[in-house]
N, C-alpha and C. Protein backbone atom coordinates (compact mmCIF):
# COMPACT_ATOMS: atom_id res chain seq x y z
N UNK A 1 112.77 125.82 103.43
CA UNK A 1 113.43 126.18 104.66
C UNK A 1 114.21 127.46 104.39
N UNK A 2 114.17 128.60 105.00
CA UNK A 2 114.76 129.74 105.21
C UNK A 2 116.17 129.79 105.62
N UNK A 3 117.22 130.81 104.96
CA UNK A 3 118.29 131.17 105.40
C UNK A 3 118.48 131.17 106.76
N UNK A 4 117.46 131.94 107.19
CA UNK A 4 117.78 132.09 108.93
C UNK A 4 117.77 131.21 109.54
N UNK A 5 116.86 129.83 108.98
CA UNK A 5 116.56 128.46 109.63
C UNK A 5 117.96 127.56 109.56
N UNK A 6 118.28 127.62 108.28
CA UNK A 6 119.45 126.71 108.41
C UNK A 6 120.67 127.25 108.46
N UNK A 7 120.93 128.38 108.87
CA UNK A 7 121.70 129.10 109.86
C UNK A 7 121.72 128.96 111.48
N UNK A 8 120.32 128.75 111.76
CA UNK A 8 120.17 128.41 113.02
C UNK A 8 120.46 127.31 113.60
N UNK A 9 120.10 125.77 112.18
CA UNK A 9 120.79 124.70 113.05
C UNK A 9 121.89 124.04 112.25
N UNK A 10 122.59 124.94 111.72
CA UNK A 10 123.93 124.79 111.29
C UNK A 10 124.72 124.93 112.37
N UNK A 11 125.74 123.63 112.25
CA UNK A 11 126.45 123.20 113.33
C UNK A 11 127.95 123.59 112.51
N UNK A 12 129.00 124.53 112.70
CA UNK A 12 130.20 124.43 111.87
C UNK A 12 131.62 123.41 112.19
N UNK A 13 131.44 122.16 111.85
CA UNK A 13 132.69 121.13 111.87
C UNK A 13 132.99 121.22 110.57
N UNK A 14 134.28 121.75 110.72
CA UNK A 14 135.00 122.09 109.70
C UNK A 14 136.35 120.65 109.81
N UNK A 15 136.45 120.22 108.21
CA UNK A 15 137.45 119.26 107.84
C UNK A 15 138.83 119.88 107.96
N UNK A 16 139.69 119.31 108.39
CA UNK A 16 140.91 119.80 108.69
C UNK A 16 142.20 119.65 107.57
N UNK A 17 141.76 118.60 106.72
CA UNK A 17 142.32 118.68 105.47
C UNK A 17 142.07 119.68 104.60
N UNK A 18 141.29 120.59 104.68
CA UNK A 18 141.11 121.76 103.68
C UNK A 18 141.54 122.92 104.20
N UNK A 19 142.35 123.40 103.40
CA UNK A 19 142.71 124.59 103.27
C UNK A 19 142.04 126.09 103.38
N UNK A 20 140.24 125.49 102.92
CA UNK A 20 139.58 126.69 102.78
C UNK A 20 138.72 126.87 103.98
N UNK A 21 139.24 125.59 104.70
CA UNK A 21 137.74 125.34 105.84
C UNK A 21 136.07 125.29 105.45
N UNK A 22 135.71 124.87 104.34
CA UNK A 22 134.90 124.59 104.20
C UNK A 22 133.81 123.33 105.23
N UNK A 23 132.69 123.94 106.00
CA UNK A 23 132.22 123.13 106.74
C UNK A 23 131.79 121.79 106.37
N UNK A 24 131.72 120.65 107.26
CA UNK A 24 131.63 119.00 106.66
C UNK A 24 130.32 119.21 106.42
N UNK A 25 129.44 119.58 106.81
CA UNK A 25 127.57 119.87 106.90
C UNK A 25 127.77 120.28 105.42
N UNK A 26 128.39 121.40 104.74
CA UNK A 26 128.29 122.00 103.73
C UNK A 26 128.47 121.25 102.69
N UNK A 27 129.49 120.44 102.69
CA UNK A 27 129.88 119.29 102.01
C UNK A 27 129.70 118.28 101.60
N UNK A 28 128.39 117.96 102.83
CA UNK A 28 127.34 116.31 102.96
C UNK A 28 126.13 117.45 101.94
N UNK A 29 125.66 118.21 102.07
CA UNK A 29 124.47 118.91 101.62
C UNK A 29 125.03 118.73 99.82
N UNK A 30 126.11 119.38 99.43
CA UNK A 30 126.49 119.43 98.27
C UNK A 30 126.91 118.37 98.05
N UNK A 31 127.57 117.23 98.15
CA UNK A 31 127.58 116.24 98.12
C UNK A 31 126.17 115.27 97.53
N UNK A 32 125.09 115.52 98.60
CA UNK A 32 123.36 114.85 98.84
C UNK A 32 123.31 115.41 97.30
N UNK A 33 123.10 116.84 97.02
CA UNK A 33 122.56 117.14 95.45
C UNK A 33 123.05 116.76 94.49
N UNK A 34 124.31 116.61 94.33
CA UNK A 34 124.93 115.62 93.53
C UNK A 34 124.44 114.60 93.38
N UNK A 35 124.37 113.61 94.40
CA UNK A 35 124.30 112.39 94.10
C UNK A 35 122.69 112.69 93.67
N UNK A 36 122.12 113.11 94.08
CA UNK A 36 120.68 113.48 93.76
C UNK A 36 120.11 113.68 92.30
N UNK A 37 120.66 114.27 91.31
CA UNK A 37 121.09 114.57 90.87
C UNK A 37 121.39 113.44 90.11
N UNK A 38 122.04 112.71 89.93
CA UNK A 38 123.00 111.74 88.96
C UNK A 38 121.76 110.73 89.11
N UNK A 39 120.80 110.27 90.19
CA UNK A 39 120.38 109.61 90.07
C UNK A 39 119.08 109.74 88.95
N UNK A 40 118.06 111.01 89.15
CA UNK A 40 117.78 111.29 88.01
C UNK A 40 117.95 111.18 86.71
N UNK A 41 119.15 111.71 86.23
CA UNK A 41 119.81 111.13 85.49
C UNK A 41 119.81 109.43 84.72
N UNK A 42 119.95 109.08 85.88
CA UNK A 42 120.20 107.48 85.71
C UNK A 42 118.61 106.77 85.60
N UNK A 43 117.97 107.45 86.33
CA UNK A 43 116.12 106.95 85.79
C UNK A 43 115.59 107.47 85.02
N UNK A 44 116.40 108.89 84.07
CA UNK A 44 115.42 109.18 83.01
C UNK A 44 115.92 108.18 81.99
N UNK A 45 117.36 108.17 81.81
CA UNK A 45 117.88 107.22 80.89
C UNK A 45 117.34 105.72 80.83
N UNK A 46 117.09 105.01 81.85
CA UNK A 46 116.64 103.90 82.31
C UNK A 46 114.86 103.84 81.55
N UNK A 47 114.08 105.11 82.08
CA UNK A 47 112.90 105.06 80.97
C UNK A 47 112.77 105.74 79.84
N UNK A 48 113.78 106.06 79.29
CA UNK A 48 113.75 106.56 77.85
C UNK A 48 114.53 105.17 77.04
N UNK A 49 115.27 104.42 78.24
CA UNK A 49 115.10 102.77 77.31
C UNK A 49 114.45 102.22 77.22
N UNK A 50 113.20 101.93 78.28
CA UNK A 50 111.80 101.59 77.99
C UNK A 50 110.90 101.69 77.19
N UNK A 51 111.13 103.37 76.96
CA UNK A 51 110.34 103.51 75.31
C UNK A 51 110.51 103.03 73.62
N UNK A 52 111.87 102.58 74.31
CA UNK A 52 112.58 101.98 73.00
C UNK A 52 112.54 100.69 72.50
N UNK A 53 111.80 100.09 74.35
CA UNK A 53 111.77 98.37 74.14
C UNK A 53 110.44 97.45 73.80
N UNK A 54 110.06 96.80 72.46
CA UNK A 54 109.02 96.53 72.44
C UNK A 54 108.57 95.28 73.29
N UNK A 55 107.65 94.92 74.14
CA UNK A 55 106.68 94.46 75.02
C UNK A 55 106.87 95.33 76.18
N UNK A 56 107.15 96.30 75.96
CA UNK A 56 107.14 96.77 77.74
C UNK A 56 105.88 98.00 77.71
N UNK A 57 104.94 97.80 78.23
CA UNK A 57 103.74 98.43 78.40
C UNK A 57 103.98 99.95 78.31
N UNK A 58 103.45 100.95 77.82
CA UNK A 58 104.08 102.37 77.68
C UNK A 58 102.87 103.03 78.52
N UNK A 59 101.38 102.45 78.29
CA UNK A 59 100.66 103.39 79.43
C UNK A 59 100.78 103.08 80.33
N UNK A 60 101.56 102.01 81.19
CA UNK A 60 101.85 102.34 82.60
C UNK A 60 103.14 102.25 83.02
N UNK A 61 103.46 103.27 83.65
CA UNK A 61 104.91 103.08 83.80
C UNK A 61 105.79 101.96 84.81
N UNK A 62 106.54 100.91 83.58
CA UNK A 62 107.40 100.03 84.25
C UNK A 62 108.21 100.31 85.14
N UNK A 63 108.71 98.98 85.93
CA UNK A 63 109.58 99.00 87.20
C UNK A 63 110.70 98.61 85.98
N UNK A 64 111.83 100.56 87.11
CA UNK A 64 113.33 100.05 86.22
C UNK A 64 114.00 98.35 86.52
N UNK A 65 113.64 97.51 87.26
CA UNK A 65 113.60 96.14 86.89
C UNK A 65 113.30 95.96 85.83
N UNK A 66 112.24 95.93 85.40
CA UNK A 66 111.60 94.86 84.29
C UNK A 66 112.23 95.60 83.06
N UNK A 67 112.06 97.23 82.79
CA UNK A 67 113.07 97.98 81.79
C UNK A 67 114.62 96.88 81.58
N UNK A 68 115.29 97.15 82.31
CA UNK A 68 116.52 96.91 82.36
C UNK A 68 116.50 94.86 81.79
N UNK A 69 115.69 94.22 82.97
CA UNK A 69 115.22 92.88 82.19
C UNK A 69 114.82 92.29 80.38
N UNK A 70 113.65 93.32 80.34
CA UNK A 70 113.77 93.34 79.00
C UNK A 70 114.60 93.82 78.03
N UNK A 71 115.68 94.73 78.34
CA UNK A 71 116.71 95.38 77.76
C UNK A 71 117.81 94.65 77.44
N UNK A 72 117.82 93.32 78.34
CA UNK A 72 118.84 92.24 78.20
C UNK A 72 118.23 91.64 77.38
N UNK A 73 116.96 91.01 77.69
CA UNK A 73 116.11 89.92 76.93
C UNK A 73 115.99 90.45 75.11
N UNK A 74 116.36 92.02 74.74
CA UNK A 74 115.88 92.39 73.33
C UNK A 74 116.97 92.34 73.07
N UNK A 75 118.23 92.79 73.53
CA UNK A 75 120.10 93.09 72.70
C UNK A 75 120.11 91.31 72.84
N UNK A 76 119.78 90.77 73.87
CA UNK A 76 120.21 89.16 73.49
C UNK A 76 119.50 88.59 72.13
N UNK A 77 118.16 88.97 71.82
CA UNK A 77 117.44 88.24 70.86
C UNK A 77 118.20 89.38 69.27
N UNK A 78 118.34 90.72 69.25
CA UNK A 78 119.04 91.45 68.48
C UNK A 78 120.50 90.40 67.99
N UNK A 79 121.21 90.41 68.93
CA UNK A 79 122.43 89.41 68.51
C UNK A 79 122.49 88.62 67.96
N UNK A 80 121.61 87.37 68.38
CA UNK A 80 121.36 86.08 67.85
C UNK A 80 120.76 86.56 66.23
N UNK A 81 120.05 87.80 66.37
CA UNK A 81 119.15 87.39 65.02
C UNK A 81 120.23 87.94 64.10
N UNK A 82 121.04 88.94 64.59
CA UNK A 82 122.21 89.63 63.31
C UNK A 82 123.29 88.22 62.81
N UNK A 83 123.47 87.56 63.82
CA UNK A 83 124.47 86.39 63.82
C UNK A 83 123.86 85.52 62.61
N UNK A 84 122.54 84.99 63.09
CA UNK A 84 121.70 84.34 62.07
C UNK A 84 121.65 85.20 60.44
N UNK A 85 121.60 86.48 60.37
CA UNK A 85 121.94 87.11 59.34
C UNK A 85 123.07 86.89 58.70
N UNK A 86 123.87 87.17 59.22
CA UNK A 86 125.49 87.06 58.80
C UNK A 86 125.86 86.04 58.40
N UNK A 87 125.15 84.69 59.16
CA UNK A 87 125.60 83.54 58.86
C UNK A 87 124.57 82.93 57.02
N UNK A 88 123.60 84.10 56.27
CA UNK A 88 123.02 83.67 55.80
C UNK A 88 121.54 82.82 55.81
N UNK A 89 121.36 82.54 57.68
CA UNK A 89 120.12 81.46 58.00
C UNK A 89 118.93 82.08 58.10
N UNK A 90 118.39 82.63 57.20
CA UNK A 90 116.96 83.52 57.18
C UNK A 90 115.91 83.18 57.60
N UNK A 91 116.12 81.66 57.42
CA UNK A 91 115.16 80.81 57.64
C UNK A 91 114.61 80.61 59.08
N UNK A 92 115.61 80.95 60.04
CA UNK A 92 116.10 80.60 61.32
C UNK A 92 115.74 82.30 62.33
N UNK A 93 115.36 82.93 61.90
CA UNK A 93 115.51 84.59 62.21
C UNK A 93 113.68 84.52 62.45
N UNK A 94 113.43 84.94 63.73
CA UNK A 94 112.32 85.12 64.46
C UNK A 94 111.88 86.44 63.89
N UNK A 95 110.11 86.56 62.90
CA UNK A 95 109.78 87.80 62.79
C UNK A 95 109.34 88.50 63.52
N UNK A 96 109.31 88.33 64.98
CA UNK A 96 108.68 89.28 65.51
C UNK A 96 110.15 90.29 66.10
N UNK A 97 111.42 90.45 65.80
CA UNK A 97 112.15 91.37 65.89
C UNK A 97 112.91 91.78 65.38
N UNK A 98 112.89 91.32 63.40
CA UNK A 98 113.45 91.49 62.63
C UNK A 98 112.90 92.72 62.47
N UNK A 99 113.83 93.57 62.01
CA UNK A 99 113.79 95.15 61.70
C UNK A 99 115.09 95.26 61.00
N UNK A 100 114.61 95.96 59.37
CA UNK A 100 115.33 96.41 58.80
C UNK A 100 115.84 97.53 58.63
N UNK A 101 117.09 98.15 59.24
CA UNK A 101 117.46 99.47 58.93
C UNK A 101 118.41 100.10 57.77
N UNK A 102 118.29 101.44 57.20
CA UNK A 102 119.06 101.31 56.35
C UNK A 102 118.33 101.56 54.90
């Protein structure tokens, strides 16, 4: 969309709390990219935890549901198994998410 266009149906209601008169239109627009913006953000992070989580399919891309689901389901089974460490019970420690670091 062109300068001249959204000049044309730019409407100027200006907030009366500001000092600079900055228009409310101007404000919802910059505002929209922001939030726009953060959300990105928040879904690259969301599938760059996916790549981190083992059973979650990598050639097709998961619903940030099931990411975030399994993300609980692996730090919960992580916990239990460090606890089981700590406590000495080796015996008791599931191999399919034992990983040794270090």
């Amino acid at each position: 969309m062109g300068t001249a266009k959204l000049m044309q149906n730019f409407t100027a209601v200006y907030s009366s709390d500001d000092e600079g008169k900055i228009p409310v239109n101007h404000k919802r627009m910059a505002h929209n990219q922001i939030e726009r913006r953060r959300k990105v953000k928040i879904n690259n992070w969301i599938y760059r935890l996916g790549s981190l989580l083992p059973g979650v399919n990598k050639d097709k891309k998961p619903s940030k549901n099931l990411i975030l689901e399994k993300a609980v389901e692996y730090i919960k089974e992580l916990r239990d198994t460090n606890e089981q460490l700590l406590l000495g019970h080796t015996s008791d420690v599931q191999g399919d998410y034992l990983v040794f670091i270090g």
